[in-house]
PDB file of N, CA and C in Angstrom:
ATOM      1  N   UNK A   1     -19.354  -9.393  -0.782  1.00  0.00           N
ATOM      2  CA  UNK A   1     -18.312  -8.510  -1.268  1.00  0.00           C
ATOM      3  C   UNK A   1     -16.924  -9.017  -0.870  1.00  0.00           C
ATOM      4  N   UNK A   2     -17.014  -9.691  -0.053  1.00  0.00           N
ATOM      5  CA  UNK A   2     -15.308 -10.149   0.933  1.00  0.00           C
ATOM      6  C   UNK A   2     -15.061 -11.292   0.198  1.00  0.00           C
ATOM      7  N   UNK A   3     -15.571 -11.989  -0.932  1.00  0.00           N
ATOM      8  CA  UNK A   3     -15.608 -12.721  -2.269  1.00  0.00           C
ATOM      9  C   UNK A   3     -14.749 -12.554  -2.857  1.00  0.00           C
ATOM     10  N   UNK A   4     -14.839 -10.871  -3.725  1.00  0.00           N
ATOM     11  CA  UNK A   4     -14.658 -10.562  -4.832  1.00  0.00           C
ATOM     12  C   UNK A   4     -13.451 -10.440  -4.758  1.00  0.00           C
ATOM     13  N   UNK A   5     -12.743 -10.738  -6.067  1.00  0.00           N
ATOM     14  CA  UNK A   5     -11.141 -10.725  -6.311  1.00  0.00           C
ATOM     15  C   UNK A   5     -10.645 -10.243  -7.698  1.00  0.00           C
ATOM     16  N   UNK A   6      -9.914  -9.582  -7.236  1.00  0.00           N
ATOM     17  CA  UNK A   6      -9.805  -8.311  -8.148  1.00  0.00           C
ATOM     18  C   UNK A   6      -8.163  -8.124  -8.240  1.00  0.00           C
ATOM     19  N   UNK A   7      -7.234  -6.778  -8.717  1.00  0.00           N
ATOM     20  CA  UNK A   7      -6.165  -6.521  -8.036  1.00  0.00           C
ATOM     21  C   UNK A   7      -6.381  -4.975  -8.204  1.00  0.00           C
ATOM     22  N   UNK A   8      -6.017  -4.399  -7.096  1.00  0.00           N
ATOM     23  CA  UNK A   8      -5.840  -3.356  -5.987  1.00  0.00           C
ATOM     24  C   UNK A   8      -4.840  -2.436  -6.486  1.00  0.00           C
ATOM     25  N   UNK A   9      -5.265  -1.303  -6.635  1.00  0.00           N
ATOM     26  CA  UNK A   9      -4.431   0.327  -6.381  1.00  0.00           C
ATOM     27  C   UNK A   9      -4.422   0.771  -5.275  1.00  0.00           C
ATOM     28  N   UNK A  10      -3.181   0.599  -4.511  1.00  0.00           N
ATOM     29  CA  UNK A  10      -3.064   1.474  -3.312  1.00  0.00           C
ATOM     30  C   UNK A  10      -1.946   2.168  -3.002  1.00  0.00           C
ATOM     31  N   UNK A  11      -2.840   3.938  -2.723  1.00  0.00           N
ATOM     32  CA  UNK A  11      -1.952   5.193  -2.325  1.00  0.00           C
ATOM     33  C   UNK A  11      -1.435   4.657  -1.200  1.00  0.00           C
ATOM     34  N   UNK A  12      -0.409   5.181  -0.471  1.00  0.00           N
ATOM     35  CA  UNK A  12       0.130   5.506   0.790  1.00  0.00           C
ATOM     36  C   UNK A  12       1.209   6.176   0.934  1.00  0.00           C
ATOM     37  N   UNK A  13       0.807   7.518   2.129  1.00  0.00           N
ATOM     38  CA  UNK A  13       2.073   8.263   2.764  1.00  0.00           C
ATOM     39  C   UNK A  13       2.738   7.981   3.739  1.00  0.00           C
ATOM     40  N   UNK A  14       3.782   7.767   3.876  1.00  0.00           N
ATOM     41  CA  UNK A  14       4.237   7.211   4.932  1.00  0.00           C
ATOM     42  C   UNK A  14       5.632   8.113   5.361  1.00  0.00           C
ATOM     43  N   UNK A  15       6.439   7.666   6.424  1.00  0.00           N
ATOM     44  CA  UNK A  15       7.739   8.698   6.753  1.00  0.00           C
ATOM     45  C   UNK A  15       8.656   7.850   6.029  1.00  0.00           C
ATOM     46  N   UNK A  16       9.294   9.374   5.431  1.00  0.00           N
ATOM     47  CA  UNK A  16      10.441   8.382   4.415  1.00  0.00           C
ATOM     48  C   UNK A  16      11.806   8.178   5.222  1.00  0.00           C
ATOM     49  N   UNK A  17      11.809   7.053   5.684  1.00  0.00           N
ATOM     50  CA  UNK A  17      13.292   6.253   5.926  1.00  0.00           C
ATOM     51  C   UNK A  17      13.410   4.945   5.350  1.00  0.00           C
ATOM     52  N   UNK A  18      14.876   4.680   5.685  1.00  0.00           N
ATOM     53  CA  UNK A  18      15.299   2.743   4.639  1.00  0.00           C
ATOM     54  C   UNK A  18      14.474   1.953   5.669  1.00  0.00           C
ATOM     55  N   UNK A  19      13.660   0.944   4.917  1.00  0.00           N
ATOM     56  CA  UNK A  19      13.264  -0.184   5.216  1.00  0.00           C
ATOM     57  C   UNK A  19      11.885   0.276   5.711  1.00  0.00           C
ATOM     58  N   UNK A  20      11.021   1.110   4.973  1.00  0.00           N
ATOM     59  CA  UNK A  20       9.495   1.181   5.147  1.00  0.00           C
ATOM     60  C   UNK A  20       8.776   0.126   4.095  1.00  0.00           C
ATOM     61  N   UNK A  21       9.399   0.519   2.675  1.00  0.00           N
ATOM     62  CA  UNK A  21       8.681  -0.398   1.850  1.00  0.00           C
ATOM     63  C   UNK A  21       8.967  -1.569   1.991  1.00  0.00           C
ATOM     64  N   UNK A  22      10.156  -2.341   2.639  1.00  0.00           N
ATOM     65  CA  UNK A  22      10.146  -4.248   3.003  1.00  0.00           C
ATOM     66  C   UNK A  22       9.013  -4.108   3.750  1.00  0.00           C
ATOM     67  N   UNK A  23       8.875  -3.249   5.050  1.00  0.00           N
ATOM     68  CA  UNK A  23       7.908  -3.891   6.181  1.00  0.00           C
ATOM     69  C   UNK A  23       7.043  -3.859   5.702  1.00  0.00           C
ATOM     70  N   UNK A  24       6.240  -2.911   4.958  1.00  0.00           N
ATOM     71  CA  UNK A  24       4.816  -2.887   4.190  1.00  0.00           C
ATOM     72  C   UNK A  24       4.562  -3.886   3.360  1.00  0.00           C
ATOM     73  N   UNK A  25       5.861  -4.322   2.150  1.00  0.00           N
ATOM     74  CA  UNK A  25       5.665  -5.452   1.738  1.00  0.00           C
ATOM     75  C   UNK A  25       5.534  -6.675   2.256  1.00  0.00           C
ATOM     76  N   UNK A  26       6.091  -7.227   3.379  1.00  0.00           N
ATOM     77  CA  UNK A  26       6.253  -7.996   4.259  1.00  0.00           C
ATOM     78  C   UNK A  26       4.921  -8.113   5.185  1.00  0.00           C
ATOM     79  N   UNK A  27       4.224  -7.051   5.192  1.00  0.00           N
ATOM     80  CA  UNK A  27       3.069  -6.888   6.019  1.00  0.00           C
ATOM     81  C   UNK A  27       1.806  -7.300   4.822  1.00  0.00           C
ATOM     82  N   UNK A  28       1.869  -7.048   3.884  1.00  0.00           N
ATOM     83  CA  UNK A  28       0.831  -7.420   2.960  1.00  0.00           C
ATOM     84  C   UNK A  28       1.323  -8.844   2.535  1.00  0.00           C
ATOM     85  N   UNK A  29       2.374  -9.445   2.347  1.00  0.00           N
ATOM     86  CA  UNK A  29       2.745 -10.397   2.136  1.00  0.00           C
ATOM     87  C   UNK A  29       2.271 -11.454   3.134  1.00  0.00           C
ATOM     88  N   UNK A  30       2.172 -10.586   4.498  1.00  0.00           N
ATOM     89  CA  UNK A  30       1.548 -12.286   5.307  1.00  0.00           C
ATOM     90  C   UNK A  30       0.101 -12.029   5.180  1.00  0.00           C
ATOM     91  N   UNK A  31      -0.305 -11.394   4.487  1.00  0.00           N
ATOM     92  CA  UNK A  31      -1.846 -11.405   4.458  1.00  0.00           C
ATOM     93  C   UNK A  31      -2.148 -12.067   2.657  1.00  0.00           C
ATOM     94  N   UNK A  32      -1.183 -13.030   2.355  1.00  0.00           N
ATOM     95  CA  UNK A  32      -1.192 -13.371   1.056  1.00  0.00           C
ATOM     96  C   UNK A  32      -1.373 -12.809  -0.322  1.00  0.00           C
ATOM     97  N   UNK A  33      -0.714 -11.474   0.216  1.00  0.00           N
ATOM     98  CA  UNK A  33      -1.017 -10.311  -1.414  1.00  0.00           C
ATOM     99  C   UNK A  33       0.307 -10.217  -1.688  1.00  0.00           C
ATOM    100  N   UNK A  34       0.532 -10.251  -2.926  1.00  0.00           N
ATOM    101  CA  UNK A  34       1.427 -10.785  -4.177  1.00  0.00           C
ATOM    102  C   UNK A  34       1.072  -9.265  -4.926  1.00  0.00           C
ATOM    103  N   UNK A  35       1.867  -8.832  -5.071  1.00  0.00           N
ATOM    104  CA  UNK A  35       2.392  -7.247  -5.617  1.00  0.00           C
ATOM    105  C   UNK A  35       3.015  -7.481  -7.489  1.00  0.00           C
ATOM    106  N   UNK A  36       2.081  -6.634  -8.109  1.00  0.00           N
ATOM    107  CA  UNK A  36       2.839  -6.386  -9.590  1.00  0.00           C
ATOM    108  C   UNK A  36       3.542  -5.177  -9.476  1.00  0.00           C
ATOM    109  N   UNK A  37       3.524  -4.085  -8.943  1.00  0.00           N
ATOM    110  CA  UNK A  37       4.409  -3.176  -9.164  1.00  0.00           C
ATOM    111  C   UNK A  37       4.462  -2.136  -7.716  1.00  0.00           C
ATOM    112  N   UNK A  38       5.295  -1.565  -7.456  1.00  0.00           N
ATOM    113  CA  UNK A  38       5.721  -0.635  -6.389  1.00  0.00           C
ATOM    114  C   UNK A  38       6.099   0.192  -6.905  1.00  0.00           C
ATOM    115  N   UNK A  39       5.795   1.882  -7.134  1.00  0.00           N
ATOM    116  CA  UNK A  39       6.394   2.906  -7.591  1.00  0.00           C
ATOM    117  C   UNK A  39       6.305   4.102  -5.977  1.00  0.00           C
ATOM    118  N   UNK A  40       7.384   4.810  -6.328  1.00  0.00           N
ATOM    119  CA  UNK A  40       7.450   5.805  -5.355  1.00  0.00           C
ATOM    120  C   UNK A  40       7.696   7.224  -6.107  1.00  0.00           C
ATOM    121  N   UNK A  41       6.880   8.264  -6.229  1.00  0.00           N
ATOM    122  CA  UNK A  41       7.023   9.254  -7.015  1.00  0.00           C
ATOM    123  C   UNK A  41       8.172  10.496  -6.312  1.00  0.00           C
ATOM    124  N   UNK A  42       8.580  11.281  -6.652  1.00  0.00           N
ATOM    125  CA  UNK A  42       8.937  12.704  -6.347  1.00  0.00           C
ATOM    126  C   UNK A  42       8.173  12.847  -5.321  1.00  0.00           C
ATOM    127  N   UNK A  43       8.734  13.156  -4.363  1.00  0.00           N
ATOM    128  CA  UNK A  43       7.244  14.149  -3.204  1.00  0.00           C
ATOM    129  C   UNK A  43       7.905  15.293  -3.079  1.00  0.00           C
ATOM    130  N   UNK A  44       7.203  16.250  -3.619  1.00  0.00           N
ATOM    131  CA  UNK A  44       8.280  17.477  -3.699  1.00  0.00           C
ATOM    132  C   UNK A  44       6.945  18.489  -2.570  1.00  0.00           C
ATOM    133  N   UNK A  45       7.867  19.645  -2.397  1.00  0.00           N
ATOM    134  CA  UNK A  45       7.152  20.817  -1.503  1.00  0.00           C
ATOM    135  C   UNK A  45       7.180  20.228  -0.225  1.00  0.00           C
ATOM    136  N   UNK A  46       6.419  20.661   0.856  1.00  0.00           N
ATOM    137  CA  UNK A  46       6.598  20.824   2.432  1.00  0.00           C
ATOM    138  C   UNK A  46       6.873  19.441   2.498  1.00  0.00           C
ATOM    139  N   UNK A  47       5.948  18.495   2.252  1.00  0.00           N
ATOM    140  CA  UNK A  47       5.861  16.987   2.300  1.00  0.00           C
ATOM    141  C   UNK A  47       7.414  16.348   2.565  1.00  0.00           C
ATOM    142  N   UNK A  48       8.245  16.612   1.069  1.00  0.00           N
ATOM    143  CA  UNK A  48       9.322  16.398   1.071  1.00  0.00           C
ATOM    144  C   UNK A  48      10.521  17.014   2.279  1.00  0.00           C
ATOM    145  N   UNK A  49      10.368  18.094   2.800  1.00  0.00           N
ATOM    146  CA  UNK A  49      10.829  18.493   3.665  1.00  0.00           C
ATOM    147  C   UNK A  49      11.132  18.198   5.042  1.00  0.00           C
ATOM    148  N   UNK A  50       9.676  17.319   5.313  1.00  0.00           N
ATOM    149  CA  UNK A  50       9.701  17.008   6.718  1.00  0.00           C
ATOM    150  C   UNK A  50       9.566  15.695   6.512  1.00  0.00           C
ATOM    151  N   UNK A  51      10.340  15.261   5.472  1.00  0.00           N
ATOM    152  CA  UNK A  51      10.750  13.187   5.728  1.00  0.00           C
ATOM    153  C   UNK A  51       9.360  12.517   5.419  1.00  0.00           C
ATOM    154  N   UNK A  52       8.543  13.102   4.566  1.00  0.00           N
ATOM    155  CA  UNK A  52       7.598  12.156   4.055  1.00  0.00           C
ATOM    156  C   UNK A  52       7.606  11.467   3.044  1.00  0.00           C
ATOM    157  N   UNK A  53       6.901  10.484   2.298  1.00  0.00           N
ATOM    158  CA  UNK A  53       6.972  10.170   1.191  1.00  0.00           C
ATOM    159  C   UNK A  53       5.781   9.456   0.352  1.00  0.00           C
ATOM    160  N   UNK A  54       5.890   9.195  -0.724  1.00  0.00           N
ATOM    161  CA  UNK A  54       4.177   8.640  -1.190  1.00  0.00           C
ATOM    162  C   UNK A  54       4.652   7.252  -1.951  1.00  0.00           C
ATOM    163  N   UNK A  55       3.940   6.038  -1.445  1.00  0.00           N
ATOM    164  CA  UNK A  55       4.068   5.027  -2.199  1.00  0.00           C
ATOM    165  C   UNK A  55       3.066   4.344  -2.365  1.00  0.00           C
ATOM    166  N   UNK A  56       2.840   3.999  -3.998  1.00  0.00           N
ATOM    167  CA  UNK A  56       1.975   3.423  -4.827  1.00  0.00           C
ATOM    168  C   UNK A  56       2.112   2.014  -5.173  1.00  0.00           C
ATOM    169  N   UNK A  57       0.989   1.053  -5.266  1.00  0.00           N
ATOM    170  CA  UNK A  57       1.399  -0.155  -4.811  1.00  0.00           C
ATOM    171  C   UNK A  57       0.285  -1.132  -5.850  1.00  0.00           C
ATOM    172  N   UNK A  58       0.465  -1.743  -6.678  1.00  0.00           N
ATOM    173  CA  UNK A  58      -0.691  -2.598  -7.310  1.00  0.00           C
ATOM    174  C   UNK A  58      -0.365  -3.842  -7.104  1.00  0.00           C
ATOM    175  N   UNK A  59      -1.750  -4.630  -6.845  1.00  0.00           N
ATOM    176  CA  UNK A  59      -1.171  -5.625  -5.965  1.00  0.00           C
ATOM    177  C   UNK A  59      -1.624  -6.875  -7.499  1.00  0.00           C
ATOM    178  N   UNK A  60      -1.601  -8.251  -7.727  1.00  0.00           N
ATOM    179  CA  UNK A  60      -1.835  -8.833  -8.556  1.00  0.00           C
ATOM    180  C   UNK A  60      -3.617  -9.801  -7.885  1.00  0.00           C
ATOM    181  N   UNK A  61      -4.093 -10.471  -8.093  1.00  0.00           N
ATOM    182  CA  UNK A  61      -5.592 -10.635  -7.899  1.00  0.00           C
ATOM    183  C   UNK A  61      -5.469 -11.187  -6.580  1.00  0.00           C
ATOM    184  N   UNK A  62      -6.054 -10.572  -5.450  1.00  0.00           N
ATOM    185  CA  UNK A  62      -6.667 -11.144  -4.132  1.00  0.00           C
ATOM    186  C   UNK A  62      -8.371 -10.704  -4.240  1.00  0.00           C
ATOM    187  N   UNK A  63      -8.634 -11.297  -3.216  1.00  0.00           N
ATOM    188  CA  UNK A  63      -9.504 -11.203  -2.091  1.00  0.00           C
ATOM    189  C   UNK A  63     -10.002 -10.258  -1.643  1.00  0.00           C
ATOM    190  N   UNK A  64     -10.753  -9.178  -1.947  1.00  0.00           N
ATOM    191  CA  UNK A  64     -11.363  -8.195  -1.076  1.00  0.00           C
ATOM    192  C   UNK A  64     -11.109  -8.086   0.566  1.00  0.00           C
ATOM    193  N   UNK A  65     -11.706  -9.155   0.801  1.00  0.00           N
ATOM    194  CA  UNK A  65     -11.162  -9.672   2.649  1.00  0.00           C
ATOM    195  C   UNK A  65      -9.944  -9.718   2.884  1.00  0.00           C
ATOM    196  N   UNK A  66      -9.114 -10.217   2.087  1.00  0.00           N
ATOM    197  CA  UNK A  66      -7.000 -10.131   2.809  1.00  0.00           C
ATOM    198  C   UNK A  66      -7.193  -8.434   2.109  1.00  0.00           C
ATOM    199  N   UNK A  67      -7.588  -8.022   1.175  1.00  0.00           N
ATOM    200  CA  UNK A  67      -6.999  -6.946   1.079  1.00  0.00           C
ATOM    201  C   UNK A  67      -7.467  -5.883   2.357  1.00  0.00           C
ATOM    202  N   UNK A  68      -8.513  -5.950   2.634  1.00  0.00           N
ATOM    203  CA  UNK A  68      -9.302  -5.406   3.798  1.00  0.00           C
ATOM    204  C   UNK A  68      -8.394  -5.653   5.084  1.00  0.00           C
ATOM    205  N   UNK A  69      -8.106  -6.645   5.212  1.00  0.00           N
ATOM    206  CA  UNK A  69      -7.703  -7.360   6.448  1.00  0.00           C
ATOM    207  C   UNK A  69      -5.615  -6.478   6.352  1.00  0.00           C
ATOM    208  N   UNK A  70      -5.081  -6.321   5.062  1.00  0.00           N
ATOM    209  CA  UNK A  70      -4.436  -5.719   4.877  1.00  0.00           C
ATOM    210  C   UNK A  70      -3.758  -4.817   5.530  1.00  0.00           C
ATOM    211  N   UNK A  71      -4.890  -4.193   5.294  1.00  0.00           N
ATOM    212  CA  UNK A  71      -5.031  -2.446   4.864  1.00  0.00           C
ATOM    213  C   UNK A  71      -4.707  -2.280   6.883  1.00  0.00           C
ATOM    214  N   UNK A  72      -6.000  -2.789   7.870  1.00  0.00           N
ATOM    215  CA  UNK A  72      -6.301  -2.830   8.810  1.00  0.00           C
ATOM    216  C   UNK A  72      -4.668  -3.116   9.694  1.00  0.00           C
ATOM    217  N   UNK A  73      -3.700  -3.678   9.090  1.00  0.00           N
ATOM    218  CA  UNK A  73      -2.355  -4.529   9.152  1.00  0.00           C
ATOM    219  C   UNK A  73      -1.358  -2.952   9.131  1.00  0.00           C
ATOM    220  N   UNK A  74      -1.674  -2.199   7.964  1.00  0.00           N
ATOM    221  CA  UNK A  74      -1.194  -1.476   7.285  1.00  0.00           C
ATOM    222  C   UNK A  74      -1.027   0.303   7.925  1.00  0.00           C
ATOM    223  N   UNK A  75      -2.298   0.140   8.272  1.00  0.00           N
ATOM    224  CA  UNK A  75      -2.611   1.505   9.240  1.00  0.00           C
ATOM    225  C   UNK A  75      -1.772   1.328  10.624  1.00  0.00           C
ATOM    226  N   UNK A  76      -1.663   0.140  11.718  1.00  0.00           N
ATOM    227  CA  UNK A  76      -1.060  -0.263  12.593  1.00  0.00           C
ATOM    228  C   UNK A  76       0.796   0.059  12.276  1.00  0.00           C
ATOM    229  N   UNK A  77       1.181   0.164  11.320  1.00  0.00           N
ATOM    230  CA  UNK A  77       2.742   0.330  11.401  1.00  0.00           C
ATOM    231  C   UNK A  77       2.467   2.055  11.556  1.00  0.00           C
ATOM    232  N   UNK A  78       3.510   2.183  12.345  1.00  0.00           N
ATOM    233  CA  UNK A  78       3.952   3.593  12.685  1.00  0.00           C
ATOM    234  C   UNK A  78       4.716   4.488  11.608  1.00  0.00           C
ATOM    235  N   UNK A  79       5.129   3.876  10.772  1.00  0.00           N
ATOM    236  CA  UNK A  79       5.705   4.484   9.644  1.00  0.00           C
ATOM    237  C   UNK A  79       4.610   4.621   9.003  1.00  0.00           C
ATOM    238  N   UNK A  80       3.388   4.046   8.830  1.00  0.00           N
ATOM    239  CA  UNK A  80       2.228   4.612   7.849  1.00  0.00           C
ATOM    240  C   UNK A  80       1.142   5.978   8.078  1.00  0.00           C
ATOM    241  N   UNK A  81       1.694   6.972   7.397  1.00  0.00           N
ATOM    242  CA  UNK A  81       0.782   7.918   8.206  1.00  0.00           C
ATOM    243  C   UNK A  81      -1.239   8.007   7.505  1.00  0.00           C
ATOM    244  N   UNK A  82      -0.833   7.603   6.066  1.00  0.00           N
ATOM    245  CA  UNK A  82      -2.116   7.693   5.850  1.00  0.00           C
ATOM    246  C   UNK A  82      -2.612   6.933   4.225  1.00  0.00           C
ATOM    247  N   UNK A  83      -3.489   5.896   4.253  1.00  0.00           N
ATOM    248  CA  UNK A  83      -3.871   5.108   3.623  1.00  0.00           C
ATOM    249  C   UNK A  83      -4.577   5.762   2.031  1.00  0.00           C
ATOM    250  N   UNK A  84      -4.268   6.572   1.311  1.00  0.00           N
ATOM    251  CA  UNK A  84      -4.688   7.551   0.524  1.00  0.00           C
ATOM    252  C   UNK A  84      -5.859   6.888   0.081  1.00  0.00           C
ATOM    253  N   UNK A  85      -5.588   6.317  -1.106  1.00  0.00           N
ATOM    254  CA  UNK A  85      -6.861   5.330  -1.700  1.00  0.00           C
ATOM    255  C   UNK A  85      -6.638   3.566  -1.905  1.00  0.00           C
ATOM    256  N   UNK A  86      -7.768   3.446  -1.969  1.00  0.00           N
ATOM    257  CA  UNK A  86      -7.827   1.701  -2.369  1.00  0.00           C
ATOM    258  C   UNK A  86      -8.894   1.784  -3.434  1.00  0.00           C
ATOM    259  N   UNK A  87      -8.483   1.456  -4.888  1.00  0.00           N
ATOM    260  CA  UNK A  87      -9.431   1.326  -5.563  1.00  0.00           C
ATOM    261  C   UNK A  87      -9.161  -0.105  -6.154  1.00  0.00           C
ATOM    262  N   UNK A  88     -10.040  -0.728  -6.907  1.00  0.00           N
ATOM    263  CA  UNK A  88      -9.872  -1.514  -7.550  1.00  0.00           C
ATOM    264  C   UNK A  88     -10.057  -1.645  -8.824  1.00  0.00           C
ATOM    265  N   UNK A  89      -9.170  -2.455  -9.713  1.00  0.00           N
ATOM    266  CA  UNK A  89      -8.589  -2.659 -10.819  1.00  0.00           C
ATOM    267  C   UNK A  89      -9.336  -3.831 -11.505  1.00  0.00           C
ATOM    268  N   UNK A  90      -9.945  -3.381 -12.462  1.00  0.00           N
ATOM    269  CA  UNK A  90     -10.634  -4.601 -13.383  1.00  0.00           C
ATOM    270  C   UNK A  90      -9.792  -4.629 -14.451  1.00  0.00           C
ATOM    271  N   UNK A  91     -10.365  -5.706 -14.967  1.00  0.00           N
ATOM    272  CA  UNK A  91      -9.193  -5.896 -16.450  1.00  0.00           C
ATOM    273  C   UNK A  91      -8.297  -5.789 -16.693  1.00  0.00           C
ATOM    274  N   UNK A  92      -7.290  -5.993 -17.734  1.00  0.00           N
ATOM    275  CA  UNK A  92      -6.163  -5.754 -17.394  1.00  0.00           C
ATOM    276  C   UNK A  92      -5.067  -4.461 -17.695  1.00  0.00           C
TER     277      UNK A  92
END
């Protein structure tokens, strides 16, 4: 399975201040994942209130294993509070 290469949908909440999404990018970046798109939605209700925020992340084709190895990268920053989903993306 640590083979397969695919590209990646991944949720994450994290605390919203400047310069969360460089480090995250920067943090998946030394694990050799190459990003097609970054969106950050509205976080509206309590969430929004107390400085949270949600960012969505598709990455372009890795590795099961860097993405794994990632993620593990990803949970360790203190600005990340919680890894929502990781699914993966077939086709295009």
């Amino acid at each position: 399975m640590s083979e397969v290469v695919t590209r990646y949908y991944l949720r994450t909440r994290v605390v919203d201040r400047p310069g969360v999404i460089g480090k995250m990018a920067t943090s998946l970046g030394a694990h050799g994942i190459s990003l097609t798109s970054i969106f950050q939605p509205k976080y509206e209700g309590e969430a929004e209130s107390i400085g949270m925020a949600e960012i969505v992340w598709i990455t372009h084709l890795v590795k099961e294993a860097q993405i794994q190895a990632a993620l593990l990268a990803l949970a360790e920053l203190e600005e990340v509070v919680e890894i929502s989903n990781m699914i993966r993306v077939e086709g295009d």
